[in-house]
Protein backbone atom coordinates (compact mmCIF):
# COMPACT_ATOMS: atom_id res chain seq x y z
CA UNK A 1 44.56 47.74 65.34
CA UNK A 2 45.34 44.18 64.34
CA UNK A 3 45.84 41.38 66.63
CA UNK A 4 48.62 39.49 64.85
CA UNK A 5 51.06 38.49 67.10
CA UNK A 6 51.33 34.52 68.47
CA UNK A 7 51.51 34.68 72.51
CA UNK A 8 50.40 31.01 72.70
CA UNK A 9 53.84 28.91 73.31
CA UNK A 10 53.95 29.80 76.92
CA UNK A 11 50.80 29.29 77.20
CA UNK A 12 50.35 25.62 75.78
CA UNK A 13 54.10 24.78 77.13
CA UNK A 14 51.98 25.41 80.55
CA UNK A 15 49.04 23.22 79.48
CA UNK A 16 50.72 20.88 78.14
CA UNK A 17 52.03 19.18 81.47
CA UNK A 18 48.91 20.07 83.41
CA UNK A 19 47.92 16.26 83.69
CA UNK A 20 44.23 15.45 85.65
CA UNK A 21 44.62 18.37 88.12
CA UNK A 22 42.13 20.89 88.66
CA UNK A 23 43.34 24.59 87.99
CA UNK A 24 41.85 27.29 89.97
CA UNK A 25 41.02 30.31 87.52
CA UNK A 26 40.28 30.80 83.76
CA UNK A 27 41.59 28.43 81.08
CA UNK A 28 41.61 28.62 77.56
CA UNK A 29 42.40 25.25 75.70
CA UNK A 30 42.64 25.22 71.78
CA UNK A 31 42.08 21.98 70.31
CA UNK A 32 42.89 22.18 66.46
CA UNK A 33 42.08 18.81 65.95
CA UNK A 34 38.23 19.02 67.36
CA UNK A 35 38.21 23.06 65.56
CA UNK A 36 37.65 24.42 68.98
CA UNK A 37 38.68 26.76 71.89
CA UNK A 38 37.64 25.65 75.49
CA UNK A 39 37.02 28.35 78.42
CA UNK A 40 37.20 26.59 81.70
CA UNK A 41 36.03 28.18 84.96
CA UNK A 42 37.90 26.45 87.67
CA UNK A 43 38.23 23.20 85.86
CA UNK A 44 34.93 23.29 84.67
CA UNK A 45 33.20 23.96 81.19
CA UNK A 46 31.74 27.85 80.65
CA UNK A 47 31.85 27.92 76.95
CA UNK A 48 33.56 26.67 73.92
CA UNK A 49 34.51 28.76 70.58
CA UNK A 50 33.56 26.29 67.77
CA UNK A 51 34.58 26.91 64.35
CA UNK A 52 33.31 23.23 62.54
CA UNK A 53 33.25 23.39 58.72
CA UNK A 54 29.62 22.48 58.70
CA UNK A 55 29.10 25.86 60.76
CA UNK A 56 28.70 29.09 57.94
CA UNK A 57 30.31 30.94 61.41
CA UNK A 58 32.54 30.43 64.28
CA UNK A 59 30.17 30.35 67.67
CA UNK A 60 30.11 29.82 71.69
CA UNK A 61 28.29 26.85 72.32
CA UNK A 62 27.39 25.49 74.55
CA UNK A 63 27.20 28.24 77.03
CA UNK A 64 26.81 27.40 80.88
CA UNK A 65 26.26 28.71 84.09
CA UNK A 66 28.47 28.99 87.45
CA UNK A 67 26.47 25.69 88.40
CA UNK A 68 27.04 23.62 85.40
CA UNK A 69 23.36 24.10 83.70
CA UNK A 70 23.00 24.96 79.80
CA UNK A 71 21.45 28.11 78.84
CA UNK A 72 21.79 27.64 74.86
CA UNK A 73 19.82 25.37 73.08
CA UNK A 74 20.86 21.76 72.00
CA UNK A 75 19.28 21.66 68.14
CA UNK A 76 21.75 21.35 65.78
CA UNK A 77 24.59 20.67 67.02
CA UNK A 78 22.76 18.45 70.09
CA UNK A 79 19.56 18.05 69.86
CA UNK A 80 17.51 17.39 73.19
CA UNK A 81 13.93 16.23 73.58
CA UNK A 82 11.00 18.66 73.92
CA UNK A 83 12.50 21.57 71.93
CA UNK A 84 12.75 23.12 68.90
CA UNK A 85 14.00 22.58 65.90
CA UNK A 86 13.45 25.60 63.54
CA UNK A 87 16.62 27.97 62.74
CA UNK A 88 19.28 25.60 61.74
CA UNK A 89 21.43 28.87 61.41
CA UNK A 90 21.15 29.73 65.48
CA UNK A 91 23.99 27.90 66.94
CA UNK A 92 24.94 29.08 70.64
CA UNK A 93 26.11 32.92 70.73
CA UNK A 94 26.57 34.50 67.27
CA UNK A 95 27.79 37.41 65.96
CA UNK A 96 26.58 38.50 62.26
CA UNK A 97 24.52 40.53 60.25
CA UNK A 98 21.87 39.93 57.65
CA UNK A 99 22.60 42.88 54.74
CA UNK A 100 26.37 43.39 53.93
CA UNK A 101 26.90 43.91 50.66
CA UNK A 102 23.53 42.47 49.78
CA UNK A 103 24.80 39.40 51.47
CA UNK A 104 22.77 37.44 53.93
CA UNK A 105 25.32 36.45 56.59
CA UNK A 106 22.89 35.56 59.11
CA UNK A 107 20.65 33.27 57.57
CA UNK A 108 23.27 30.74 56.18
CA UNK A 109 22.77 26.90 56.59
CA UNK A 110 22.86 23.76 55.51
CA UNK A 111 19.69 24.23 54.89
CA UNK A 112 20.03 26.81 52.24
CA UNK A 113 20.22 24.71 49.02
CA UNK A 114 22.86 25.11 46.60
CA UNK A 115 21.27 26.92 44.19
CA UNK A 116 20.38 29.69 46.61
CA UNK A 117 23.85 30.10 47.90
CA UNK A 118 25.39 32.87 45.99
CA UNK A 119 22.89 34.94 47.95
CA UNK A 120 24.31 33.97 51.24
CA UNK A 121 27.82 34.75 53.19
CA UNK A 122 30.26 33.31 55.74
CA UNK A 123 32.45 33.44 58.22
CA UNK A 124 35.43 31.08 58.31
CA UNK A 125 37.44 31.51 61.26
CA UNK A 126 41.69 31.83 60.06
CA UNK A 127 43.12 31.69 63.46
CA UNK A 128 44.27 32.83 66.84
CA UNK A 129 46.31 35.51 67.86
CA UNK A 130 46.43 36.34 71.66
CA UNK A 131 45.23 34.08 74.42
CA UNK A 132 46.26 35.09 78.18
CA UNK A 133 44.60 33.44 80.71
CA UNK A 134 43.95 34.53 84.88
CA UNK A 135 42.65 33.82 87.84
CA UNK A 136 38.92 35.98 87.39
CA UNK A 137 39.90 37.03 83.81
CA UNK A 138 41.38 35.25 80.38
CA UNK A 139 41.47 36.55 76.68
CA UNK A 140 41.51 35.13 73.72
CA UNK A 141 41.78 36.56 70.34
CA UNK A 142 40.48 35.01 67.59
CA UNK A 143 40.43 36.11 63.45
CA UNK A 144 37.91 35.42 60.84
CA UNK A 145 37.33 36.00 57.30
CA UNK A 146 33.64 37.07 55.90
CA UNK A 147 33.75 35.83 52.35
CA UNK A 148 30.88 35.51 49.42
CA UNK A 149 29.84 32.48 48.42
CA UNK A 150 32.77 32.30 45.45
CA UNK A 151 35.33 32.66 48.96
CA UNK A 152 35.72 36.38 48.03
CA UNK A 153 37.38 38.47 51.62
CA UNK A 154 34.95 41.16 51.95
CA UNK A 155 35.79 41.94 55.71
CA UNK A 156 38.72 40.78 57.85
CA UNK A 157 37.54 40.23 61.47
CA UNK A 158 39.84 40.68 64.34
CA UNK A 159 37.48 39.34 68.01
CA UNK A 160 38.95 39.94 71.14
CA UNK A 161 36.98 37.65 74.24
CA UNK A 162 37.63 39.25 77.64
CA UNK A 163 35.87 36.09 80.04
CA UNK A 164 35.43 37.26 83.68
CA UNK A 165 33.23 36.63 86.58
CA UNK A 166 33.35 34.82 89.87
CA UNK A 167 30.37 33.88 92.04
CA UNK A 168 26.97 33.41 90.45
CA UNK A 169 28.19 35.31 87.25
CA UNK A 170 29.79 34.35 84.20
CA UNK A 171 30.92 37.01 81.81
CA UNK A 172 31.74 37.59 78.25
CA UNK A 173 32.81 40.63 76.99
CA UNK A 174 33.37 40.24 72.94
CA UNK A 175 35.19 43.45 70.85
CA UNK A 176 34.73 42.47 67.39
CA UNK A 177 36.87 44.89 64.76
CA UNK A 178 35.91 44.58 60.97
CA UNK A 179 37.94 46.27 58.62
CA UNK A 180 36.87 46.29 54.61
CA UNK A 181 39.66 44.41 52.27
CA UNK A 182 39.33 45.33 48.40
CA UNK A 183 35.78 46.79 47.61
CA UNK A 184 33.87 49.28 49.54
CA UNK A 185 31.58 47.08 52.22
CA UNK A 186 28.35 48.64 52.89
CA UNK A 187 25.89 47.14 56.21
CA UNK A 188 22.09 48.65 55.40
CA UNK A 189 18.95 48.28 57.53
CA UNK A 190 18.24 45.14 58.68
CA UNK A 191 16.38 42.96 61.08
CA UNK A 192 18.50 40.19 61.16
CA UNK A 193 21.52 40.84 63.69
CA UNK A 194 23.75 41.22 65.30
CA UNK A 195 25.12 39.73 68.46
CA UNK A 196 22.51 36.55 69.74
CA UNK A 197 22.08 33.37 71.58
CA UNK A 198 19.40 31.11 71.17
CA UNK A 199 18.08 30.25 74.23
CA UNK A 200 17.31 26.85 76.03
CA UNK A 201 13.68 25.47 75.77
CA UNK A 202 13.38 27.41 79.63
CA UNK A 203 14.24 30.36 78.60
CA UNK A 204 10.99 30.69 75.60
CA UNK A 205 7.80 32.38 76.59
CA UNK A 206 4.71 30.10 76.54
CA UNK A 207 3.13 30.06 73.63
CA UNK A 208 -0.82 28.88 73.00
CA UNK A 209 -0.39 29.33 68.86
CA UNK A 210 1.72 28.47 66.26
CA UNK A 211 4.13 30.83 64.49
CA UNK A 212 5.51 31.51 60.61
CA UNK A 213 8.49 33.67 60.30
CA UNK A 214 10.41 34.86 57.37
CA UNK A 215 14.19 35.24 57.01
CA UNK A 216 15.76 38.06 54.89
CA UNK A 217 15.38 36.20 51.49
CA UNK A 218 11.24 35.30 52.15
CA UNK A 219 12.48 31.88 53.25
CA UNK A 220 9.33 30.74 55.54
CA UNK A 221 10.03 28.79 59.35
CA UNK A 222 7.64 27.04 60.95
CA UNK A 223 7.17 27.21 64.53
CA UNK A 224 4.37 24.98 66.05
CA UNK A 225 2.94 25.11 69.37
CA UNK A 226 4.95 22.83 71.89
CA UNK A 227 4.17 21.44 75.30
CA UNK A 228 5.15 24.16 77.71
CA UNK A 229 5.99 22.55 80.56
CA UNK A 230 9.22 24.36 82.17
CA UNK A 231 8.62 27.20 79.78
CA UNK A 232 8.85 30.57 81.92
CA UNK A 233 10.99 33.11 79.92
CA UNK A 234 10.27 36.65 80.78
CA UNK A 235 12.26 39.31 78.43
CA UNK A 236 12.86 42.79 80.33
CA UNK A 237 15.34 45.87 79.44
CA UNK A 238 16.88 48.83 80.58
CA UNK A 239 13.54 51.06 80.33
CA UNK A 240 11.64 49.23 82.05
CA UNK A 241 9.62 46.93 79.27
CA UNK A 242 8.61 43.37 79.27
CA UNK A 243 7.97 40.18 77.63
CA UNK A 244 7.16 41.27 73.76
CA UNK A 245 7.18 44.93 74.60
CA UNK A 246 11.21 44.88 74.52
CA UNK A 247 10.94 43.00 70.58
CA UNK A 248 12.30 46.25 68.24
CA UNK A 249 13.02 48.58 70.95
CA UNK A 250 16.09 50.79 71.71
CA UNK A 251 17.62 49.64 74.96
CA UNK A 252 21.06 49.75 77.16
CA UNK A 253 20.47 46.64 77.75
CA UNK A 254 18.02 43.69 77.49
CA UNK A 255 17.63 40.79 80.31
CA UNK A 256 16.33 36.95 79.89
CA UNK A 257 15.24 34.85 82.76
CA UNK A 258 14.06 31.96 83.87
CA UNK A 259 13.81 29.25 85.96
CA UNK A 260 15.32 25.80 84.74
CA UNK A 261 15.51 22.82 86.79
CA UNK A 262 15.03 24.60 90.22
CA UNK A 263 17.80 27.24 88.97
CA UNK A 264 17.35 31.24 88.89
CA UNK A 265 18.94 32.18 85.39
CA UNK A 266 19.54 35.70 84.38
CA UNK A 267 21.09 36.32 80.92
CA UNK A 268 21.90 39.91 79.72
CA UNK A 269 23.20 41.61 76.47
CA UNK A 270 24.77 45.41 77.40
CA UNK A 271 25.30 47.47 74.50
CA UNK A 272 28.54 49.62 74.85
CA UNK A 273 28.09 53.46 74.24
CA UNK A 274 30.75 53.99 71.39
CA UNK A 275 28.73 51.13 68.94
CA UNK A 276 27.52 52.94 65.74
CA UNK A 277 23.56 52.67 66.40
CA UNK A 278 23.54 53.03 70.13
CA UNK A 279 21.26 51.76 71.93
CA UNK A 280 20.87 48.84 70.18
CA UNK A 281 17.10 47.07 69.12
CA UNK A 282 15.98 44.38 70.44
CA UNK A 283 15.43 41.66 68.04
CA UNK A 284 14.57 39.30 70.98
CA UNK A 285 11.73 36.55 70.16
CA UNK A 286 9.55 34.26 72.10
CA UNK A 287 10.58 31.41 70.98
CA UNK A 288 14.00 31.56 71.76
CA UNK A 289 16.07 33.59 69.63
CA UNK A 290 17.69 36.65 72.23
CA UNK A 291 19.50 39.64 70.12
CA UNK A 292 20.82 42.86 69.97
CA UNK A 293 20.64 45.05 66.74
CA UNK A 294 22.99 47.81 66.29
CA UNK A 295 22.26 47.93 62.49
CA UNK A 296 18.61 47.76 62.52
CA UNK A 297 16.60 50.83 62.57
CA UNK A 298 13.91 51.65 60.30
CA UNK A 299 13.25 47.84 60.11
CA UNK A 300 11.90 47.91 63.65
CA UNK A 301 9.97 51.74 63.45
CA UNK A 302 8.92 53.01 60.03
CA UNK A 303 9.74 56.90 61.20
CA UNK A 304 13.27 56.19 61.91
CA UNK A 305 16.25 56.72 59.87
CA UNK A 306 17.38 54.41 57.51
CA UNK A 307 20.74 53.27 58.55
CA UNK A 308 23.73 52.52 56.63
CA UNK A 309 27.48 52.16 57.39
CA UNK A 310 29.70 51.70 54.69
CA UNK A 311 33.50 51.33 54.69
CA UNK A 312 35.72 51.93 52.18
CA UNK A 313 38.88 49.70 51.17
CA UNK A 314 40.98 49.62 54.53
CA UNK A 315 38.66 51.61 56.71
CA UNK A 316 37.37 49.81 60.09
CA UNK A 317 34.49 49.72 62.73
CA UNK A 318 34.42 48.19 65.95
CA UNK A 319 31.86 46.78 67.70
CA UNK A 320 31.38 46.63 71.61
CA UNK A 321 29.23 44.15 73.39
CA UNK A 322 28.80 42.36 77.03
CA UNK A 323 26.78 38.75 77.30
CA UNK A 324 25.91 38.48 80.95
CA UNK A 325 24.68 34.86 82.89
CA UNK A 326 23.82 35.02 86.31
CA UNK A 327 22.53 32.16 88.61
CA UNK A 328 21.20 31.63 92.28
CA UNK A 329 18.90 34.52 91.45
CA UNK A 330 17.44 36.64 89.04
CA UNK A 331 19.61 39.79 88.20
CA UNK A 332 18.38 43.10 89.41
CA UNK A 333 18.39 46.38 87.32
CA UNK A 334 20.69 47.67 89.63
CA UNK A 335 23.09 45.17 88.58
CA UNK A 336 22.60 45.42 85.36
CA UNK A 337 23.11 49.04 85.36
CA UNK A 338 26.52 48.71 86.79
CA UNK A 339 27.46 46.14 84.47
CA UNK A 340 27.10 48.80 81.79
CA UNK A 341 29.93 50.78 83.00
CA UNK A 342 32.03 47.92 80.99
């Protein structure tokens, strides 16, 4: 289905007179002007939906916890000292893929020069179409275009947020419909996507070595060694792996933590059962970048089967997926577990 239908003028006609006090619940502010949506948890910041035009996709960022502290990193949009600043093109908590159409939707910057563009797609976000907002649970709905670098509609996206939690937890739960326009759209094997955050400097693993990595298109990144002071990331998932053992593995779900600044940080991506390549792979990195690949499969093990999802003109898929922060305390795998009854 499409989510067309405008229920924001009670909601603004609410907002609009809310003055300096502090509302109690979930809000969801649009600001045209500043080409954002804020989601506030009692008043305060959880998350933004930023669509800038110098972003080649809408994003959250930043993303924080129940106490305030920021679990995305700063670099582009904010850069802070001590981290990284490889990846232009991971901004806060994405969703994208790397082969549609041969298409590169994932890798696209302003660092891609011009010349190298036609190679490259976006997403350029067209509007909103729901918002309803609650006391331990708000939605908003949100369209997007995918386009070619000529502004060709290849895809129509329809996203629908569900943001809950109370406590130490923060939830997002993000239903993203895509539903092919005038060609046939085809999706084929590929490492790069599809629902990720890149993490703050606390959440890397320590790392004694350099690192070169290559996007879809052979582009090289460097990433040196840094000072690792407050670096203490440990990756874990749903079978039981750690650390670089979860990187191209099938999993439920996949778990970040860390300590930053005194503060016990949990963050979890939960695959939903329905997705087309369930369980997801882990495209989850050391040095920062946290994913979860539902169109990646013989990238990640050479014996699997190729995978491809095409739609024709009109046809849709939907995609199902839960981003999890939890503070005061690492999240167990019980928890987890329940969480994927979403």
């Amino acid at each position: 289905m499409h989510y067309r239908i405008l229920v924001l003028c009670a909601v603004m006609a609410g907002v609009a007179g809310c003055g300096n006090v502090t509302h109690k619940g979930i809000q969801i502010l649009p600001d045209e002007a500043g080409r954002k949506i804020d989601i506030l948890y009692d008043g305060k910041l959880f998350t933004s939906y930023i669509y800038p035009a110098d972003l080649e996709k809408p994003v959250l960022y930043p993303i924080h916890t129940a106490n305030g502290a920021s679990v995305t990193r700063g670099f582009p949009r904010d850069p802070r000292p001590n981290e990284r600043v490889d990846h232009p093109h991971h901004v806060g908590l994405w969703f994208n893929f790397g082969d549609v159409n041969g298409l590169d939707f994932w890798n696209n910057s302003y660092a891609v020069p011009a010349e190298k563009k036609a190679g490259y797609g976006s997403i350029r976000h067209t509007g909103i179409s729901g918002v309803r907002e609650g006391e331990q649970e708000a939605v908003l709905i949100v369209s997007a275009d995918w386009i070619d670098h000529q502004e060709k509609r290849l895809l129509e996206e329809d996203t629908r947020f569900v943001f809950r939690g109370e406590g130490d937890w923060r939830i997002i739960e993000r239903t993203t419909l895509l539903t092919a326009l005038d060609d046939t759209v085809t999706f084929t094997d590929n490492k790069e996507g599809l629902i990720a955050i890149r993490v703050d400097r606390a959440f890397e693993e320590p790392s004694d070595k350099p690192e070169l990595f290559l996007d879809a298109n052979g582009n090289p990144t460097d990433v040196p060694v840094m000072n690792n002071e407050g670096v203490n990331g440990a990756y874990r998932n749903s079978d039981g792996l750690e650390k670089g053992e979860v990187w191209g593995k099938p999993a439920r779900w996949v778990c970040l933590s860390a300590e930053k600044e005194g503060e016990k940080i949990t963050l979890a991506i939960l695959d939903h059962k329905d997705n087309p390549g369930y369980p997801a792979h882990s495209h989850a990195r050391g040095y920062g970048l946290f994913s979860a690949n539902n169109m990646g499969s013989r990238v990640f093990d050479p014996e699997a089967a190729l995978f491809v999802l095409t739609l024709s003109p009109g046809e849709s898929v939907t995609f199902k997926h839960l981003f999890a922060v939890k503070t005061n305390g690492f999240a167990t795998d019980e928890e987890l577990n329940n969480l994927c009854t979403y």
